[in-house]
C-alpha atoms as a PDB file:
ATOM      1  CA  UNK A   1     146.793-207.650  26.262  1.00  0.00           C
ATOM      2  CA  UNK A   2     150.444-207.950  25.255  1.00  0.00           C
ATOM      3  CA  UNK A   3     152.755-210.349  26.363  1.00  0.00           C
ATOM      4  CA  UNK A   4     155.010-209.207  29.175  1.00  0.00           C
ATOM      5  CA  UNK A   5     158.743-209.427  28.201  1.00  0.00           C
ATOM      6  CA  UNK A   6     161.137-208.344  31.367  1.00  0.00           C
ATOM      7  CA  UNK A   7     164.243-207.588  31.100  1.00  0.00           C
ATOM      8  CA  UNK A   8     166.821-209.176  33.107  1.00  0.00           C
ATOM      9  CA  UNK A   9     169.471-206.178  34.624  1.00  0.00           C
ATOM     10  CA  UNK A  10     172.272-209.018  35.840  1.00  0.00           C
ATOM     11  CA  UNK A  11     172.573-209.164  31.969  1.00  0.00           C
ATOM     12  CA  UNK A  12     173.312-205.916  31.569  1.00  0.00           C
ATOM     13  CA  UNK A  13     176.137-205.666  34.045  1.00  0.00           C
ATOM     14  CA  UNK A  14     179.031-207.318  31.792  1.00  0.00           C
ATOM     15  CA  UNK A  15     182.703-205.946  30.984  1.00  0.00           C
ATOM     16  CA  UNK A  16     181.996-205.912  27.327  1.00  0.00           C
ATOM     17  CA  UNK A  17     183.259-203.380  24.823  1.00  0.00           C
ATOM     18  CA  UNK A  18     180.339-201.105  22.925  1.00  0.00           C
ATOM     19  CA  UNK A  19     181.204-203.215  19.853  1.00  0.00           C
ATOM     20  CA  UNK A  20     179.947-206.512  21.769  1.00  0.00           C
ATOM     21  CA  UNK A  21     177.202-204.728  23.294  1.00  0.00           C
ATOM     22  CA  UNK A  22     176.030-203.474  19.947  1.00  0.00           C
ATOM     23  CA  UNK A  23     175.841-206.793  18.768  1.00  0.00           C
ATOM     24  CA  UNK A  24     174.170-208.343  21.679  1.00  0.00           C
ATOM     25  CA  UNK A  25     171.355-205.433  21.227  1.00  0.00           C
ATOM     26  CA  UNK A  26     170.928-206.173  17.673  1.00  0.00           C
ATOM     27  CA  UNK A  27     170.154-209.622  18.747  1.00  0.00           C
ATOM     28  CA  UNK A  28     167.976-208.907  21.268  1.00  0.00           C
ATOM     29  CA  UNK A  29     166.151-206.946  18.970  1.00  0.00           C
ATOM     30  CA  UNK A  30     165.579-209.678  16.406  1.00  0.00           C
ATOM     31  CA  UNK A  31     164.539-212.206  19.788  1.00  0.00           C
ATOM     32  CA  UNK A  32     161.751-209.389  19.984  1.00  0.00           C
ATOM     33  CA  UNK A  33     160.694-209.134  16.808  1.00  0.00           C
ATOM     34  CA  UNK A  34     160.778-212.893  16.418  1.00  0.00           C
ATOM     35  CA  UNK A  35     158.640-213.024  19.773  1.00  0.00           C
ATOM     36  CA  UNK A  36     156.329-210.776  18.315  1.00  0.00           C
ATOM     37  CA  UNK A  37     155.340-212.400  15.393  1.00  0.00           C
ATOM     38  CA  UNK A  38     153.495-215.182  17.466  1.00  0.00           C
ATOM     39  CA  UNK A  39     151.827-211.736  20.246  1.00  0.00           C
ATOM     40  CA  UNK A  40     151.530-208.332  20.862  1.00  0.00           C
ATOM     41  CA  UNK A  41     154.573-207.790  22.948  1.00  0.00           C
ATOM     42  CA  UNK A  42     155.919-205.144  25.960  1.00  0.00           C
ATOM     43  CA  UNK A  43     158.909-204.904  27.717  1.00  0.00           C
ATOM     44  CA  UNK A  44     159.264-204.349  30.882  1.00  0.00           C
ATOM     45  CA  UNK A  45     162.637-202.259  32.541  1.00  0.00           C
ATOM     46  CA  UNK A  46     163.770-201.629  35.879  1.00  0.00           C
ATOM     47  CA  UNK A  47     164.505-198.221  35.523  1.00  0.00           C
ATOM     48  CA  UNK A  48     164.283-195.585  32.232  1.00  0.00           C
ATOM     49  CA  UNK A  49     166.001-196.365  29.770  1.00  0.00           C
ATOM     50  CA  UNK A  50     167.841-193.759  28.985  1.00  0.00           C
ATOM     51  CA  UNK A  51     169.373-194.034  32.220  1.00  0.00           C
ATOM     52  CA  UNK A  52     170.352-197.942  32.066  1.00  0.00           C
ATOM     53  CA  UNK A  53     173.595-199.438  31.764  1.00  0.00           C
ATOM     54  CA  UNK A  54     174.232-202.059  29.013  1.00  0.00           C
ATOM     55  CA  UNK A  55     177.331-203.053  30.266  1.00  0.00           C
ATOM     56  CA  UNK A  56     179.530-201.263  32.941  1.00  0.00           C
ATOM     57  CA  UNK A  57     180.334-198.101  31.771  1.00  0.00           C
ATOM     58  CA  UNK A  58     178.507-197.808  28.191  1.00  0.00           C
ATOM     59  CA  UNK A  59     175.036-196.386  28.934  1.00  0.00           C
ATOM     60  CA  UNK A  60     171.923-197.491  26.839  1.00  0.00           C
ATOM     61  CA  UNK A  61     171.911-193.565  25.460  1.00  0.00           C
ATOM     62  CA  UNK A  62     175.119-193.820  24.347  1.00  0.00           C
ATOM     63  CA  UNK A  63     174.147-197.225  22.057  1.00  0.00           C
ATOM     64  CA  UNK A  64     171.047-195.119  20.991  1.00  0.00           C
ATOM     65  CA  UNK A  65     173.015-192.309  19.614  1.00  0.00           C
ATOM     66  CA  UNK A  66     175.053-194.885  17.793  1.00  0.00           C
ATOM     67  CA  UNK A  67     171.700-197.043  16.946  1.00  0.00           C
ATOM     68  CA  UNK A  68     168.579-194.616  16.421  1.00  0.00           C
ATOM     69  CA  UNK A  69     166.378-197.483  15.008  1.00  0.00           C
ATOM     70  CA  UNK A  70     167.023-199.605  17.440  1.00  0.00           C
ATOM     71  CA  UNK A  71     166.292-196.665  19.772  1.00  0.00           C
ATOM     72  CA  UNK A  72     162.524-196.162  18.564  1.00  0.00           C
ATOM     73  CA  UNK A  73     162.249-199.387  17.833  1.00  0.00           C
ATOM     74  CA  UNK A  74     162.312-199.835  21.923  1.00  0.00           C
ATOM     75  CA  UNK A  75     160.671-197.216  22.737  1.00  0.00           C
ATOM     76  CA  UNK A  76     157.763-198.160  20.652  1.00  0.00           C
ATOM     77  CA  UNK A  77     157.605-201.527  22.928  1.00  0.00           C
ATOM     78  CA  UNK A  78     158.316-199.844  26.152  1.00  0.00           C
ATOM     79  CA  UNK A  79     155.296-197.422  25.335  1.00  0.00           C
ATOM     80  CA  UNK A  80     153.031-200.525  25.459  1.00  0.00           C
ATOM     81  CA  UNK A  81     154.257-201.228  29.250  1.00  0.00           C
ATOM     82  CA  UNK A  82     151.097-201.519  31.367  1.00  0.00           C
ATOM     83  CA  UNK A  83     153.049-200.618  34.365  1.00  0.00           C
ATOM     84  CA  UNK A  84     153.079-196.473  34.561  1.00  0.00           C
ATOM     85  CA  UNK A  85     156.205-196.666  36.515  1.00  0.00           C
ATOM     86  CA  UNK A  86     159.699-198.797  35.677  1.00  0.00           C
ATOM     87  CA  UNK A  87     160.200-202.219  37.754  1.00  0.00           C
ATOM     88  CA  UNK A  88     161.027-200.744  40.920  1.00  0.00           C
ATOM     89  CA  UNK A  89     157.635-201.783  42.481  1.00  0.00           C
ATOM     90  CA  UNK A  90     156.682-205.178  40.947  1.00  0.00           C
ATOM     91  CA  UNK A  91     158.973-207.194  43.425  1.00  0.00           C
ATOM     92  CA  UNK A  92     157.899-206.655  47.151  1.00  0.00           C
ATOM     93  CA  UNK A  93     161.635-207.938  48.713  1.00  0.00           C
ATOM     94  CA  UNK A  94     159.217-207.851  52.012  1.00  0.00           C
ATOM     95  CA  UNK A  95     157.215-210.548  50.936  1.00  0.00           C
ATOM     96  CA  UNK A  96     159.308-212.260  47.984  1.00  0.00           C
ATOM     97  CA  UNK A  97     163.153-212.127  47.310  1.00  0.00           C
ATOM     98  CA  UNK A  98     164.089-213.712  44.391  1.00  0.00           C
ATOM     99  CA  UNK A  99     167.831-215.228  43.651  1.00  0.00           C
ATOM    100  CA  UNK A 100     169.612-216.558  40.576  1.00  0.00           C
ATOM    101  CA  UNK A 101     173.425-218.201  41.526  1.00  0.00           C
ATOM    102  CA  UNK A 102     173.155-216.527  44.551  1.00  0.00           C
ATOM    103  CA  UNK A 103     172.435-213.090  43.494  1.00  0.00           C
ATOM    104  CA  UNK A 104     169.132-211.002  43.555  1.00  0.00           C
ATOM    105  CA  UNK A 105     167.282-210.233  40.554  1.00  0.00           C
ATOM    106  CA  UNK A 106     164.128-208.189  39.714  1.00  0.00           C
ATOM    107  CA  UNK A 107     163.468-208.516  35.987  1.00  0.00           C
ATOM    108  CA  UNK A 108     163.774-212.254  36.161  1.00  0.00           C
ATOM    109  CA  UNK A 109     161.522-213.036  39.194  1.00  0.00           C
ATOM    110  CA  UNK A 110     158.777-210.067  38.231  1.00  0.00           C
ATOM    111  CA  UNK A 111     158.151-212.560  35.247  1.00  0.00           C
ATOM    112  CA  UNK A 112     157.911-215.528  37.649  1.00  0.00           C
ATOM    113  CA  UNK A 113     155.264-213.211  39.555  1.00  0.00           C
ATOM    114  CA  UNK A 114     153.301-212.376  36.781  1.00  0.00           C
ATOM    115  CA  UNK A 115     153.727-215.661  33.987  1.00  0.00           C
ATOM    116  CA  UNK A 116     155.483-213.570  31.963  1.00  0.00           C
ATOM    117  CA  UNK A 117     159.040-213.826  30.242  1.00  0.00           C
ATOM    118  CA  UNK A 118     162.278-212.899  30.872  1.00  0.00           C
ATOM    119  CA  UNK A 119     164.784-211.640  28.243  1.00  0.00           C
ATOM    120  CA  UNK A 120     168.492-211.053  28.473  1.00  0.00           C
ATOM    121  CA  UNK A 121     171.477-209.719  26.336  1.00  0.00           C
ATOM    122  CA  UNK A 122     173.434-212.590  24.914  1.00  0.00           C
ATOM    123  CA  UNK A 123     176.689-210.866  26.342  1.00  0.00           C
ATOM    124  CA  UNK A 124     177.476-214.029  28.887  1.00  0.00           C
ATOM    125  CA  UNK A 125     177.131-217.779  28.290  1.00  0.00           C
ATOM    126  CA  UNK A 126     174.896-217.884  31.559  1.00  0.00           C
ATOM    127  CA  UNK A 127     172.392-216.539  29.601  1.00  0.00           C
ATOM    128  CA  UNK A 128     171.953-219.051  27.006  1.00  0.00           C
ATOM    129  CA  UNK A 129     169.439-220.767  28.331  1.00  0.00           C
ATOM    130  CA  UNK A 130     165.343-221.173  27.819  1.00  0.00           C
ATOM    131  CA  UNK A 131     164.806-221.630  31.401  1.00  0.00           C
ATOM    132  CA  UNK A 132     166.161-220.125  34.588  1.00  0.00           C
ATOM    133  CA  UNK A 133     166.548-221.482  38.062  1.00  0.00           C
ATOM    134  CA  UNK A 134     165.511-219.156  40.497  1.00  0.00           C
ATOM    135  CA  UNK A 135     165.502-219.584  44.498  1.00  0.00           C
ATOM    136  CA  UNK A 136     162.344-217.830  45.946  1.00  0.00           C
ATOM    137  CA  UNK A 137     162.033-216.582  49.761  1.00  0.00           C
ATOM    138  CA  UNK A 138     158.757-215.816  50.381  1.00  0.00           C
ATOM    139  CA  UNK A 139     156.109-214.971  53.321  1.00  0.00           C
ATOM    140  CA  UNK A 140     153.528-217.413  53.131  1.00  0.00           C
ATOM    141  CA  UNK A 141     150.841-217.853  55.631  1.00  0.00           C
ATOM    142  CA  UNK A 142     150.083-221.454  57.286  1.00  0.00           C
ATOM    143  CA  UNK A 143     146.669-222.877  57.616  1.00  0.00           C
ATOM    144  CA  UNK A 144     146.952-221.617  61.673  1.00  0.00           C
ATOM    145  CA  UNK A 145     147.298-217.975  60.106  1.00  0.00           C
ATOM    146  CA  UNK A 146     150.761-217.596  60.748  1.00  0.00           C
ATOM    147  CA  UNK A 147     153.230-215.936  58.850  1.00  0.00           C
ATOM    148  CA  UNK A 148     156.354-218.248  58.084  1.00  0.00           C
ATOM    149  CA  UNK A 149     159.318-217.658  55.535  1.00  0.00           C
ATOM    150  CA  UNK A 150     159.324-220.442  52.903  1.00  0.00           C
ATOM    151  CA  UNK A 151     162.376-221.444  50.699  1.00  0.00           C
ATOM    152  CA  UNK A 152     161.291-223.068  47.329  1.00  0.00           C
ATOM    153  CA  UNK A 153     163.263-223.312  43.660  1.00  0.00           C
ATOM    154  CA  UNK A 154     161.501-222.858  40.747  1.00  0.00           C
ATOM    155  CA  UNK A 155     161.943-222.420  37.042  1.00  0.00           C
ATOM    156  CA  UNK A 156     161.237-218.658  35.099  1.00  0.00           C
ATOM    157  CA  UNK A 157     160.766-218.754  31.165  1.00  0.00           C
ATOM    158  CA  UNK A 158     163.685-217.143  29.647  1.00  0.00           C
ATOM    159  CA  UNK A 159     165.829-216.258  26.674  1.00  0.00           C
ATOM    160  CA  UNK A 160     168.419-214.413  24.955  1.00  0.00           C
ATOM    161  CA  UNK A 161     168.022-215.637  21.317  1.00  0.00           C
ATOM    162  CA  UNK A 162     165.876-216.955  18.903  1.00  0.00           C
ATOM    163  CA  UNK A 163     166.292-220.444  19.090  1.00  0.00           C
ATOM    164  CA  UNK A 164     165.670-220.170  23.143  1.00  0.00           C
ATOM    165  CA  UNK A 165     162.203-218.305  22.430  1.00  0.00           C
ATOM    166  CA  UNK A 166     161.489-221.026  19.719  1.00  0.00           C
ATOM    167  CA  UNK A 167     160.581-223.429  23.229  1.00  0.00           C
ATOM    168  CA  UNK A 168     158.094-220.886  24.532  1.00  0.00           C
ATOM    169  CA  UNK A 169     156.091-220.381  21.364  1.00  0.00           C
ATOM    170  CA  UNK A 170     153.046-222.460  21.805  1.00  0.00           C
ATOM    171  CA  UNK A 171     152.925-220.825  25.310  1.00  0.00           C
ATOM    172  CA  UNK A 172     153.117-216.928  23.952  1.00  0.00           C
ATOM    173  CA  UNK A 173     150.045-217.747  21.330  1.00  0.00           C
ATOM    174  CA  UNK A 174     147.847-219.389  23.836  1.00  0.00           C
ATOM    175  CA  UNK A 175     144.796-217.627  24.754  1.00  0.00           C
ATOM    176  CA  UNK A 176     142.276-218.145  27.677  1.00  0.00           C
ATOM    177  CA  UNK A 177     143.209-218.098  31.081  1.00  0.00           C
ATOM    178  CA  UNK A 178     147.216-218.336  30.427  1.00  0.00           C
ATOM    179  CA  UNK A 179     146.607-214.615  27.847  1.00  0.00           C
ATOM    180  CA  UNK A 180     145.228-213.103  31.348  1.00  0.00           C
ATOM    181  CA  UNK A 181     148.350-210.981  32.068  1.00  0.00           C
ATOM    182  CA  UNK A 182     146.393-207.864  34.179  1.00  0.00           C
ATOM    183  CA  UNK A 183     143.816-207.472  36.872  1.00  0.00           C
ATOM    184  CA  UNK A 184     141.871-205.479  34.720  1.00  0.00           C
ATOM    185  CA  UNK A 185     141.641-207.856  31.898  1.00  0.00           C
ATOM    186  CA  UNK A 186     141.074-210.202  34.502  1.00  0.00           C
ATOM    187  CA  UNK A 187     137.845-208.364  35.387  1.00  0.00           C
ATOM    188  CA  UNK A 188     137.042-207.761  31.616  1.00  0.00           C
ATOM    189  CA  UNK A 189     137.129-211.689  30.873  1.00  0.00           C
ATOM    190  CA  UNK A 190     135.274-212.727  33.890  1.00  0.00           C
ATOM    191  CA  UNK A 191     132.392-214.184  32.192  1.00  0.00           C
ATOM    192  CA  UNK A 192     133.470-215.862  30.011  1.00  0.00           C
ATOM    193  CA  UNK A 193     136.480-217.614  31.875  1.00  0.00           C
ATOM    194  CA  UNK A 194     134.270-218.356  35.326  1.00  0.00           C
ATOM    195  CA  UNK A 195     131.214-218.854  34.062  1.00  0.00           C
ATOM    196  CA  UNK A 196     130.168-220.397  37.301  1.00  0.00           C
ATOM    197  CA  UNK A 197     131.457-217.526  39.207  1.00  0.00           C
ATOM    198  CA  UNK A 198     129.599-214.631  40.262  1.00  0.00           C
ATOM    199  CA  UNK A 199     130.843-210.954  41.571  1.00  0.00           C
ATOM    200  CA  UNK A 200     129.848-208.125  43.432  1.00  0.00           C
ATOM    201  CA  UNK A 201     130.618-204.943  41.898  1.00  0.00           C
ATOM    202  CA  UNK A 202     132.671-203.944  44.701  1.00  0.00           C
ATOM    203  CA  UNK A 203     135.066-206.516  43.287  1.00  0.00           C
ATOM    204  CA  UNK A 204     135.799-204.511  39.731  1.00  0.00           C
ATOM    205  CA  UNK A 205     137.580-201.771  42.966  1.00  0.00           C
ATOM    206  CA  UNK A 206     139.692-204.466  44.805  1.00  0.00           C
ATOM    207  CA  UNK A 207     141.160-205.964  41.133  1.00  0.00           C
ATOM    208  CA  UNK A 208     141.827-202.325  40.110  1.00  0.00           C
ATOM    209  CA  UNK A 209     144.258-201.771  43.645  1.00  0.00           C
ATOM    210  CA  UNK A 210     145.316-205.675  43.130  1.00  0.00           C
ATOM    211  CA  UNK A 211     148.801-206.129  44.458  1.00  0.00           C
ATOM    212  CA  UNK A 212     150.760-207.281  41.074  1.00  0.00           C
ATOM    213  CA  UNK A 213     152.446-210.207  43.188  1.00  0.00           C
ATOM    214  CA  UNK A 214     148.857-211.370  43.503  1.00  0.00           C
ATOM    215  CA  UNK A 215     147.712-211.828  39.953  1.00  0.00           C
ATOM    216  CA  UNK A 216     148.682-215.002  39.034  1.00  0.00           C
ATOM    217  CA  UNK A 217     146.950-216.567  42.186  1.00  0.00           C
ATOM    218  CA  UNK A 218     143.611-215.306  41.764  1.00  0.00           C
ATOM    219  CA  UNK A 219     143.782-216.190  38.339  1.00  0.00           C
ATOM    220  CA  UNK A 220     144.830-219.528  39.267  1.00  0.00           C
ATOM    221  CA  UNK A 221     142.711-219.675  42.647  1.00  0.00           C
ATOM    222  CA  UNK A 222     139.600-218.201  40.689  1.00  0.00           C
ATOM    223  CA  UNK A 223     139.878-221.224  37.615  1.00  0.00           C
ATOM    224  CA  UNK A 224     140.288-223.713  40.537  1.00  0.00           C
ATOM    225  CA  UNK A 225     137.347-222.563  42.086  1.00  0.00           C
ATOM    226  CA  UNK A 226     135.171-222.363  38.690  1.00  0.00           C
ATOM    227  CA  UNK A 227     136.167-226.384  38.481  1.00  0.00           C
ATOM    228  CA  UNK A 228     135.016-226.810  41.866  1.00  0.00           C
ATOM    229  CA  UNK A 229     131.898-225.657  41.209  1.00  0.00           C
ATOM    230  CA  UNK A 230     131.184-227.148  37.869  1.00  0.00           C
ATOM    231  CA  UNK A 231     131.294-230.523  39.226  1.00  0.00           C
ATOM    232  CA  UNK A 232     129.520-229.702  42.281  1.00  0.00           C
ATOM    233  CA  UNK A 233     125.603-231.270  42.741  1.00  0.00           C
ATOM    234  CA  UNK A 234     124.065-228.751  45.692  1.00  0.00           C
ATOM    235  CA  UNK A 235     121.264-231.395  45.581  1.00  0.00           C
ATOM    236  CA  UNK A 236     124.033-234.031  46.920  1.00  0.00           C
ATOM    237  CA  UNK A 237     126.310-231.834  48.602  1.00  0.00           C
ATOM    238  CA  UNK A 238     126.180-228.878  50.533  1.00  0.00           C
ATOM    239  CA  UNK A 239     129.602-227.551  49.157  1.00  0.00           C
ATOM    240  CA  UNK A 240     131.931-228.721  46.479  1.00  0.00           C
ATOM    241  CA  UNK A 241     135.167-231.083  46.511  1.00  0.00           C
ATOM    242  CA  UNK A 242     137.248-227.834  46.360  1.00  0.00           C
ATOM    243  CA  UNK A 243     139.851-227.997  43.921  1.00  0.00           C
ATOM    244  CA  UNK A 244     142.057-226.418  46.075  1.00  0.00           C
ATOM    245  CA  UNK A 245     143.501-226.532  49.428  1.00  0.00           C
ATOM    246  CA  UNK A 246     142.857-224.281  52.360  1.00  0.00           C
ATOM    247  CA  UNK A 247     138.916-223.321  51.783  1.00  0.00           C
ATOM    248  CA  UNK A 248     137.814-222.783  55.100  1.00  0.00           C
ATOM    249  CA  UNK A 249     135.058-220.248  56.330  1.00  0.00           C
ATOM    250  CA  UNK A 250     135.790-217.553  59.191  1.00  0.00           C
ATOM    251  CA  UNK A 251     135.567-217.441  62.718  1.00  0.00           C
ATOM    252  CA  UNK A 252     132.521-216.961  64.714  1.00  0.00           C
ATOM    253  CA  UNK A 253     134.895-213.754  65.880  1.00  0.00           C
ATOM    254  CA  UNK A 254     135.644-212.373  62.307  1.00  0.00           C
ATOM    255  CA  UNK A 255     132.352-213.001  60.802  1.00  0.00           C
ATOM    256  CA  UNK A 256     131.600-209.398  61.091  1.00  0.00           C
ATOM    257  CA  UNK A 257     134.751-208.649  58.860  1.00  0.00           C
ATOM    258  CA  UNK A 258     132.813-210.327  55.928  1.00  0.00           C
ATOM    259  CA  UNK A 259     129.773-208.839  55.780  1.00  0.00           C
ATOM    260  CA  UNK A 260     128.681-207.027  52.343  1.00  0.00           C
ATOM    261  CA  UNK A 261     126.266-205.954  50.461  1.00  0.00           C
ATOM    262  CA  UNK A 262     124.673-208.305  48.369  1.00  0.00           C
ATOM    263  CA  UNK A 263     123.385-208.220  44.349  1.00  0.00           C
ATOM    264  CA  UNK A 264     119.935-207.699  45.787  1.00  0.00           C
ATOM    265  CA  UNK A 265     121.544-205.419  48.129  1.00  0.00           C
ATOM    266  CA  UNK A 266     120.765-206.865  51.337  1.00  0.00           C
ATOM    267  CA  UNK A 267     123.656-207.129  53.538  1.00  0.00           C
ATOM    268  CA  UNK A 268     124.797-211.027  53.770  1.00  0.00           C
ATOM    269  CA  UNK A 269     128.077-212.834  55.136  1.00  0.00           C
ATOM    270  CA  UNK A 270     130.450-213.841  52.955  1.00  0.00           C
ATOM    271  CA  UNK A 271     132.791-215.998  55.011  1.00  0.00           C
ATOM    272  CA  UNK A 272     133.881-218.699  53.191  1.00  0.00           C
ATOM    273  CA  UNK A 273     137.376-217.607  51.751  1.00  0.00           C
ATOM    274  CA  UNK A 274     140.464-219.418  49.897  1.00  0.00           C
ATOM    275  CA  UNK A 275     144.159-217.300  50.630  1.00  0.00           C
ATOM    276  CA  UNK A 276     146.599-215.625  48.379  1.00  0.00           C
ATOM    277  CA  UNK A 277     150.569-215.896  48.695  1.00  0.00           C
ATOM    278  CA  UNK A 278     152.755-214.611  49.528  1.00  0.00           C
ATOM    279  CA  UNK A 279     151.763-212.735  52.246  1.00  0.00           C
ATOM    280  CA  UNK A 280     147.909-212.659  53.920  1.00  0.00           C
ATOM    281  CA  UNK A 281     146.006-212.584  50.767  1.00  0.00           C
ATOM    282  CA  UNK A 282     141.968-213.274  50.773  1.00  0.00           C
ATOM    283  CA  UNK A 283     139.347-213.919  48.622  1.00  0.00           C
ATOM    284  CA  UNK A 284     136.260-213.709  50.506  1.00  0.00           C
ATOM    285  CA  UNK A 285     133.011-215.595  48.632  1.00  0.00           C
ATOM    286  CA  UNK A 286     129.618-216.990  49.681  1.00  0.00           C
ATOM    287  CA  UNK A 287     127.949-220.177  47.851  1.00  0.00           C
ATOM    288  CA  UNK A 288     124.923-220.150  45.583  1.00  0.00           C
ATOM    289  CA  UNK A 289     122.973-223.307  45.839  1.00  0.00           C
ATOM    290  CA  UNK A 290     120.289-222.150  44.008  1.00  0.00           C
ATOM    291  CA  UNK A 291     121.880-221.537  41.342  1.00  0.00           C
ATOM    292  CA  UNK A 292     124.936-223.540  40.981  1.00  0.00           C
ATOM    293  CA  UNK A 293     127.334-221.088  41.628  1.00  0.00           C
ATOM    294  CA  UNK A 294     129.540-219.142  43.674  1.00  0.00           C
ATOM    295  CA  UNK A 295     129.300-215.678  44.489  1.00  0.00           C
ATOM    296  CA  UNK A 296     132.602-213.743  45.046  1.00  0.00           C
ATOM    297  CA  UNK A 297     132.847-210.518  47.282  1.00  0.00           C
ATOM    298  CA  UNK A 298     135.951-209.388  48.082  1.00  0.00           C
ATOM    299  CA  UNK A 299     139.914-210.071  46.727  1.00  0.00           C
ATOM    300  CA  UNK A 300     142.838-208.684  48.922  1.00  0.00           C
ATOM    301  CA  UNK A 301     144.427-208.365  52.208  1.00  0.00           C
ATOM    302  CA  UNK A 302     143.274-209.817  55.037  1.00  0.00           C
ATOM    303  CA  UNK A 303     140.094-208.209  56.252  1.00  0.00           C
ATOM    304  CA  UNK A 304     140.757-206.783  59.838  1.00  0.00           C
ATOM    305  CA  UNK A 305     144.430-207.456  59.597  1.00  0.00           C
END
């Protein structure tokens, strides 16, 4: 699976000339090609190419008439996109709004979403920089089940030359858990990366309809749980010291929301479930005592919601 490379639009809305802007693009060619020496890389737009602005008023078609290398050269990366339609999705701004120095921005915080990084034009000295601060808004929901907006800052991988990539190398060539950059590969990988973890089938359906701003929690809620379980003793304990907060099982009430049919296929309750943000996310499971492990059922919305 490639790396995800967004691009960052605010970049791309500067008063410089086609000169500057040529130059900027041949460097933010070279920060690709450097990047993809250490990965397999994609990049990621908000809307075609063809039809994006560079700077205000020279048009990315216009630079590829004056730069057809450059052109395929971009196209050959955009073509390895796992996304089948431009960045116009990836940010829900119903559950997540994301702000740099007060403004919104979509390239940037779809790489927050997904661990991925962002990329910029070198065309404004705001840009020079390895890491950005963004301000996230986000729908989470409390331990009561209620929906509240929360207000965090955080920091998104970033750059707009060589030298900034240089401080996210030993990230890009990681593998494991950190290289998991799709449901699908997610699914793919399972047994190896959760060896402790078991699925339905019916799982393989809900990580193929995964909403994208959920990825990088189940990853991260799915290794938590595998650690959970590996230092578990069912002989001692009749459920782990969970690794992470907010493992509770269902209501007497909502029981009947969780019921599904089993390896063995008999029909079992699978009530026991950790939560996804932002927004109601689930991940509905049942424990395996007999054989050290824990048996996972369902991953999305909240059932019955």
């Amino acid at each position: 699976m490639p790396l995800l490379l967004f691009l960052n639009e605010r970049s791309c809305e500067s008063g410089a000339d086609a000169d500057a802007v040529d130059a900027a693009m041949s460097e933010f060619i070279r920060v690709l090609k450097h990047v993809k020496q250490w990965r397999e890389i994609a990049l990621v737009t908000r809307s075609p190419l063809k039809l994006s602005e560079l700077a205000r008023g020279y048009y990315y078609q216009q630079w590829a008439n004056r730069n057809p290398d450059g052109h395929r050269y971009l196209l050959t990366l955009r073509s390895r996109s796992p996304f089948r339609v431009e960045l116009i999705s990836v940010v829900d701004a119903d559950d997540v709004e994301y702000q740099h120095d007060g403004l919104s921005v979509e390239g940037i915080g779809a790489a927050h979403l997904v661990d991925g990084l962002a990329v910029s034009l070198p065309l404004a000295r705001q840009w020079a920089q390895s890491w950005l601060t963004v301000d996230i808004r986000r729908v989470v929901e409390t331990a009561e089940g209620e929906l509240v907006l929360e207000e965090v800052r955080d920091q998104v991988r970033h750059c707009s030359s060589r030298g900034e990539a240089d401080h996210h190398e030993s990230w890009a060539r990681e593998t494991g858990l950190g290289a998991i950059t799709s449901a699908r590969q997610l699914w793919a990988q399972r047994a190896e990366l959760f060896p402790h973890l078991q699925f339905l089938p019916r799982v393989e359906r809900d990580l193929a309809h995964l909403d994208l701003k959920w990825l990088v929690p189940v990853r991260t809620l799915l290794a938590r749980l595998e650690a959970s379980v590996v230092a578990w003793d069912p002989a001692a304990a009749p459920f782990p010291a969970w690794q992470v907060p907010h493992i509770t099982p269902e209501g007497e009430q909502r029981k009947l929301h969780c019921q599904f049919e089993d390896l063995d296929r008999v029909t079992r309750t699978f009530d026991l479930h950790g939560r996804m943000t932002p927004g109601k996310g689930r991940m509905h499971f049942r424990l395996v005592p007999e054989e050290k492990a824990l048996r996972v059922a369902y991953i999305g919305p909240k059932l019955g919601a």
